[in-house]
Protein backbone atom coordinates (compact mmCIF):
# COMPACT_ATOMS: atom_id res chain seq x y z
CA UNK A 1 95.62 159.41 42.15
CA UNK A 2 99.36 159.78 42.86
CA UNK A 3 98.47 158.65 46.51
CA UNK A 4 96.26 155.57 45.65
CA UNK A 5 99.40 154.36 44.35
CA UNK A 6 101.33 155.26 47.18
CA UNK A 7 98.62 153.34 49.67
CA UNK A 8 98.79 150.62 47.30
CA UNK A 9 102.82 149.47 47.14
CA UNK A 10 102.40 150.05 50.92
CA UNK A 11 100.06 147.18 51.95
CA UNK A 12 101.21 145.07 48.58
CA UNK A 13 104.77 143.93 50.23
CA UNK A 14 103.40 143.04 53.57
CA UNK A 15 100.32 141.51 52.25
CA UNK A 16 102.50 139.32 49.72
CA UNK A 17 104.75 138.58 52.68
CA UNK A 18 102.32 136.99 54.62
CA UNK A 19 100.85 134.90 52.10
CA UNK A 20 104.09 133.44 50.92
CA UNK A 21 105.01 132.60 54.70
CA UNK A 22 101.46 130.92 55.32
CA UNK A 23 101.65 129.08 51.88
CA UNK A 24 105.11 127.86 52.83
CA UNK A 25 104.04 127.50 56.85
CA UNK A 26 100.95 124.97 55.40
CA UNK A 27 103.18 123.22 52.71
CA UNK A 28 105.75 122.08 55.52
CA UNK A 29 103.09 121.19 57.93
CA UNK A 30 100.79 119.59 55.74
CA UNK A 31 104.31 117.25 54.11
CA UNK A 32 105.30 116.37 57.72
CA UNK A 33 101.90 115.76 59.27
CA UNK A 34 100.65 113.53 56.39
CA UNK A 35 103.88 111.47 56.41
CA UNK A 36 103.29 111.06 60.33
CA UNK A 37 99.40 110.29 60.31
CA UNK A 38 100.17 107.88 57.11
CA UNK A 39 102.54 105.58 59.06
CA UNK A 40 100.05 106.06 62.34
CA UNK A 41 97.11 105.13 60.13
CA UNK A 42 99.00 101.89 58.90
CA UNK A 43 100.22 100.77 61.99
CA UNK A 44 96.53 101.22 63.73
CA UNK A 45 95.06 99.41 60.28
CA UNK A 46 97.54 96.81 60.77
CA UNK A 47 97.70 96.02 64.66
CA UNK A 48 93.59 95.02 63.86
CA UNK A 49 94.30 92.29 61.49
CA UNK A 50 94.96 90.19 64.39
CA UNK A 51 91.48 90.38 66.10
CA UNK A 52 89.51 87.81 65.24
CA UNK A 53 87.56 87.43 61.82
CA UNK A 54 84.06 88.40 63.71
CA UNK A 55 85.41 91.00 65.68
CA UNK A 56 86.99 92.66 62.28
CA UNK A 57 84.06 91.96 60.32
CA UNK A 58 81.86 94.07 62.91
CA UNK A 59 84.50 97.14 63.22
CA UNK A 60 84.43 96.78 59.26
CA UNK A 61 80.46 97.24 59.56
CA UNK A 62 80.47 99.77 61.89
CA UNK A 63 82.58 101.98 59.55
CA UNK A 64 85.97 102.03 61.68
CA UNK A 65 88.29 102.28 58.71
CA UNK A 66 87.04 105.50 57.99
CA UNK A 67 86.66 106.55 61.08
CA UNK A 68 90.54 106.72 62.00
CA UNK A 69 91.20 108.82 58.97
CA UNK A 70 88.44 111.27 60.34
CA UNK A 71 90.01 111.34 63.81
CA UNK A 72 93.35 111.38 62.02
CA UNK A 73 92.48 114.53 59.97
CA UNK A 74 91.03 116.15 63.00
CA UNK A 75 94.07 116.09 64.92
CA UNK A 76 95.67 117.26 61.97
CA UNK A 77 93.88 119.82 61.90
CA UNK A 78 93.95 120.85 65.40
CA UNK A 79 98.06 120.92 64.78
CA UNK A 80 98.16 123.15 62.30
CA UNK A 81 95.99 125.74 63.76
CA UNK A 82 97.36 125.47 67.22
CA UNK A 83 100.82 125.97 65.08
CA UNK A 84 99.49 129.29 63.37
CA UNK A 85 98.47 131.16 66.62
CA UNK A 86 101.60 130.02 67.85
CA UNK A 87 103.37 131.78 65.08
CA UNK A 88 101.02 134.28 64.05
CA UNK A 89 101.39 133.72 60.64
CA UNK A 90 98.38 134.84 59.57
């Protein structure tokens, strides 16, 4: 039983480590990527209120708002896990 123990505290510290470092690796990202793909949504969002009323009305219909924040997200997450097999965190 004595050993169980033993086996136990050995994979507990490295297992804990690596959590904590990919919590805090996907806190960072996540904080600096939103604040980037925020400012990148707003500026797209905002460089098509001067097409015409027609022309917005039929990017509107076609469902383009929502499609930025799905490209948006999918570079996002293409970032972060290009950035974890960069650094191996998990």
């Amino acid at each position: 039983m004595a050993s169980f123990g033993v086996y136990l505290d050995s994979i507990s510290l490295p297992l804990v480590q690596k959590v904590l470092v990919g919590l805090g690796f996907g806190v960072v990202t996540y904080t600096g990527l939103q604040a980037a793909f925020n400012s990148a949504q707003t500026l797209i969002q905002n460089n098509f209120n001067g097409l015409a009323s027609q022309v917005a009305a039929l990017f509107y219909l076609a469902g383009f708002n929502y499609s930025i924040g799905l490209i948006l997200s999918a570079l996002s997450m293409r970032v972060a896990m290009t950035a974890v097999k960069k650094f191996q965190v998990v």
